[in-house]
Protein backbone atom coordinates (compact mmCIF):
# COMPACT_ATOMS: atom_id res chain seq x y z
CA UNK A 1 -31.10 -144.28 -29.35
CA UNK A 2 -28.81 -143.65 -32.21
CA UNK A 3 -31.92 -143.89 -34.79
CA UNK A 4 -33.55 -141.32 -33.01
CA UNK A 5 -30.61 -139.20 -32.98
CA UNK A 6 -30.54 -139.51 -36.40
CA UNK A 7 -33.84 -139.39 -37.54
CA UNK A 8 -34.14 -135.77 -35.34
CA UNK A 9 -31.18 -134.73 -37.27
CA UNK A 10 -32.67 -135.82 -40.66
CA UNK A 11 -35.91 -133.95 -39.27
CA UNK A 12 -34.07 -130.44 -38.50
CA UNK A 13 -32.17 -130.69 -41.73
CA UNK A 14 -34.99 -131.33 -44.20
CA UNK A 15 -37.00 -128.45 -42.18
CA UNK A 16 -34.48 -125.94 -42.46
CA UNK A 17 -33.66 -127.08 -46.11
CA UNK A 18 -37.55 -125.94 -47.01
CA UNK A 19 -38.17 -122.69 -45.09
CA UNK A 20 -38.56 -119.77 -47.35
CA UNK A 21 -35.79 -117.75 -48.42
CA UNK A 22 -35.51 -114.46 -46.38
CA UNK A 23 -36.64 -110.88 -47.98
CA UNK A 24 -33.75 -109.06 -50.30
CA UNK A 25 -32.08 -106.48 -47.84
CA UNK A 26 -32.73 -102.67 -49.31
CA UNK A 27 -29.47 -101.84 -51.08
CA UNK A 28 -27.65 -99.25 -48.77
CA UNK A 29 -24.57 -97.47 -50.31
CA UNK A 30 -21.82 -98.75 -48.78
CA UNK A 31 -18.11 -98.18 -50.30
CA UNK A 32 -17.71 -95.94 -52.46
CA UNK A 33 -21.75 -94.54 -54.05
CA UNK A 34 -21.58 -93.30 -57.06
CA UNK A 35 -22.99 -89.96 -55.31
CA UNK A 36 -20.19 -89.18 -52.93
CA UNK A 37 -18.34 -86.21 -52.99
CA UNK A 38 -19.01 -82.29 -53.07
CA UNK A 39 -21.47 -80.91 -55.38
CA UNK A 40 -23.09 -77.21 -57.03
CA UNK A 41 -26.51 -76.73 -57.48
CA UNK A 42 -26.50 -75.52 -61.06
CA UNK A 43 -30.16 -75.91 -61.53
CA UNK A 44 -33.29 -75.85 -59.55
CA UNK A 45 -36.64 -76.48 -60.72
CA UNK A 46 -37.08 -74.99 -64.60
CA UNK A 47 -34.70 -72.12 -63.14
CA UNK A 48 -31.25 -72.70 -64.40
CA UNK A 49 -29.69 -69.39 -63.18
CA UNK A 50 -28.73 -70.29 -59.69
CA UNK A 51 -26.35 -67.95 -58.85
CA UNK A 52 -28.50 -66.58 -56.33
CA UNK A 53 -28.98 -70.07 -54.47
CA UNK A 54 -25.86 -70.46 -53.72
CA UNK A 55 -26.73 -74.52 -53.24
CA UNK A 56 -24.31 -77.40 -52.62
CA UNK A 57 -24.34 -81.31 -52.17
CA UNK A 58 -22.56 -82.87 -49.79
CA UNK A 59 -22.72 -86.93 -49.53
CA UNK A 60 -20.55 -89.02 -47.59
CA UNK A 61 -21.57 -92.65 -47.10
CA UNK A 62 -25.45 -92.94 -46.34
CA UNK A 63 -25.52 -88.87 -45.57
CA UNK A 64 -26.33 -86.26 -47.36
CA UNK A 65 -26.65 -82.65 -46.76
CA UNK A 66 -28.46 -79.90 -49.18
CA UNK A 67 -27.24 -76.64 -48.48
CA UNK A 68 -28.63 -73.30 -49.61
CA UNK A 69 -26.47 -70.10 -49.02
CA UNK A 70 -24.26 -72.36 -46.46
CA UNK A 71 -27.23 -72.91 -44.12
CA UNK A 72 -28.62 -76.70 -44.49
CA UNK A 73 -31.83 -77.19 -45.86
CA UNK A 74 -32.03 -80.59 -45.08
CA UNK A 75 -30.02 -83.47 -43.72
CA UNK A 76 -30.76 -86.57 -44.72
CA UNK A 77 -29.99 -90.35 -45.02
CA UNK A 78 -30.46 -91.98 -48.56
CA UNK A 79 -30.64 -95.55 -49.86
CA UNK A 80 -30.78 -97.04 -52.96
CA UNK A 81 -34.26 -99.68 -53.55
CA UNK A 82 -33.78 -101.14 -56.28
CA UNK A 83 -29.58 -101.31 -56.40
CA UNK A 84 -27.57 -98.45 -57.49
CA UNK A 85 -27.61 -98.96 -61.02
CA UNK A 86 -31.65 -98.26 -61.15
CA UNK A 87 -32.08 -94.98 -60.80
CA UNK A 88 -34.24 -94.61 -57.82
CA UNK A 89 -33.64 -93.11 -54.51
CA UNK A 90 -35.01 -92.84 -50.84
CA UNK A 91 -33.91 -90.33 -48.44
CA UNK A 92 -34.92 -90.06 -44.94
CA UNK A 93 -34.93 -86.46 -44.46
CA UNK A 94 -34.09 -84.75 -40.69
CA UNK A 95 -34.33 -80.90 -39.64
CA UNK A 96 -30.93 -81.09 -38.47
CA UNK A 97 -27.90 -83.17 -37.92
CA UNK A 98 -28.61 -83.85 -34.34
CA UNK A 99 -31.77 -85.38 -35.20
CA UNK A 100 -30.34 -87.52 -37.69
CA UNK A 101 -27.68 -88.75 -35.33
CA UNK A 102 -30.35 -89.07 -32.70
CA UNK A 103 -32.84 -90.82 -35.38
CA UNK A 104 -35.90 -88.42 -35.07
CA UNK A 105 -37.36 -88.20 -38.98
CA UNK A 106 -38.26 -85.20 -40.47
CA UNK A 107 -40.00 -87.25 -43.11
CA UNK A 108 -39.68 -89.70 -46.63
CA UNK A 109 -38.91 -88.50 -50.09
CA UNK A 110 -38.16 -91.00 -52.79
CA UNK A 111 -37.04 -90.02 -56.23
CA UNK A 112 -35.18 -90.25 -59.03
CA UNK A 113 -31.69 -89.52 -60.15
CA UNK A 114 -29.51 -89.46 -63.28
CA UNK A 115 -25.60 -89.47 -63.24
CA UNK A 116 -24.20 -88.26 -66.21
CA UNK A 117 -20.30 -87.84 -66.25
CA UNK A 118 -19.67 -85.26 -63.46
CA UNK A 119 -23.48 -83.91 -63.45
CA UNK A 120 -26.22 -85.56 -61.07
CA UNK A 121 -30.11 -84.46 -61.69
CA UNK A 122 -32.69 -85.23 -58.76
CA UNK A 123 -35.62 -85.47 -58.81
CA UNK A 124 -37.11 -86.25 -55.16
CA UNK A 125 -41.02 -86.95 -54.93
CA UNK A 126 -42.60 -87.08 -51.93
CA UNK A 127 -43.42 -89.40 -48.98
CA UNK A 128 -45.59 -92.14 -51.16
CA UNK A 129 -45.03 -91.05 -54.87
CA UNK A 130 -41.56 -91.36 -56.65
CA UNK A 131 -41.43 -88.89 -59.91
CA UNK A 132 -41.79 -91.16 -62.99
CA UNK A 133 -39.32 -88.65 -64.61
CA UNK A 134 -37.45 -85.63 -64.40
CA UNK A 135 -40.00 -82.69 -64.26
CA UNK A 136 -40.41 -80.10 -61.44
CA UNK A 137 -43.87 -80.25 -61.78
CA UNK A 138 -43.42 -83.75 -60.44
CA UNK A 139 -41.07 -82.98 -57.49
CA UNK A 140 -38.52 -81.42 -56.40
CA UNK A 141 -36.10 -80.70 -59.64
CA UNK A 142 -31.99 -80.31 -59.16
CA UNK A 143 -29.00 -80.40 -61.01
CA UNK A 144 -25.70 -80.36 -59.64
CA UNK A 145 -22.07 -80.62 -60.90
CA UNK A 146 -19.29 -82.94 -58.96
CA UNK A 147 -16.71 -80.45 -57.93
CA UNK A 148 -14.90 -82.57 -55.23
CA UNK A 149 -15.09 -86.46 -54.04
């Protein structure tokens, strides 16, 4: 009895021991991101005079929230693929805040960003191509500077 006990033991063990590892989790900001904080547009698309956009950046944890004139233009939920430090991004954009907090998507954009001292660029494809690099002919094309964290 105690041989069988054993060799089901040794059986579980060396079974467990070779089952593939499991997939790399998608790096979600968590902490401090290098993005949070309060931002100004101070460029959009090849149009750097933005005084009349009026745009700001809010992110705070996994959240973000693009603002135009102080009426949102889109809430969103971003995550890092590739780790922080590579320069990609994927948001899951909503209409509004209660459909992020209720989880109905508005859609995917993945892109590209660029944090330079206090000034972040964007550059946010959409649903299935990610900008190779920072062009508005490419995507979506932003440029903000940190004015709060």
């Amino acid at each position: 009895m105690r041989a069988v006990a054993l060799l089901v033991l040794l059986s579980v063990t060396l079974s467990l021991s070779a089952a593939p590892a499991p997939l790399p989790r998608r790096e979600q900001p968590h902490g401090k991101s290098p993005l949070a904080g309060e931002w100004t547009l101070i460029r959009a698309g090849d149009n750097e005079d933005t005084s009349s956009f009026e745009g700001t950046l809010s992110v705070s944890g996994d959240r973000l929230r693009l603002c135009f004139r102080g009426t949102p233009h889109f809430h969103a939920r971003y995550f890092f693929p590739d780790g922080p430090a590579a320069g990609t991004i994927d948001l899951w954009t909503y209409h509004t805040e209660a459909d992020m907090r209720e989880g109905r998507r508005g859609g995917v954009c993945r892109g590209i960003y660029l944090l330079e001292g206090g000034v972040l660029t964007l550059c946010l494809g959409g649903r299935r191509d990610r900008p190779a690099h920072f062009d508005a002919r490419l995507g979506e094309l932003y440029g903000f500077r940190r004015t709060g964290r």
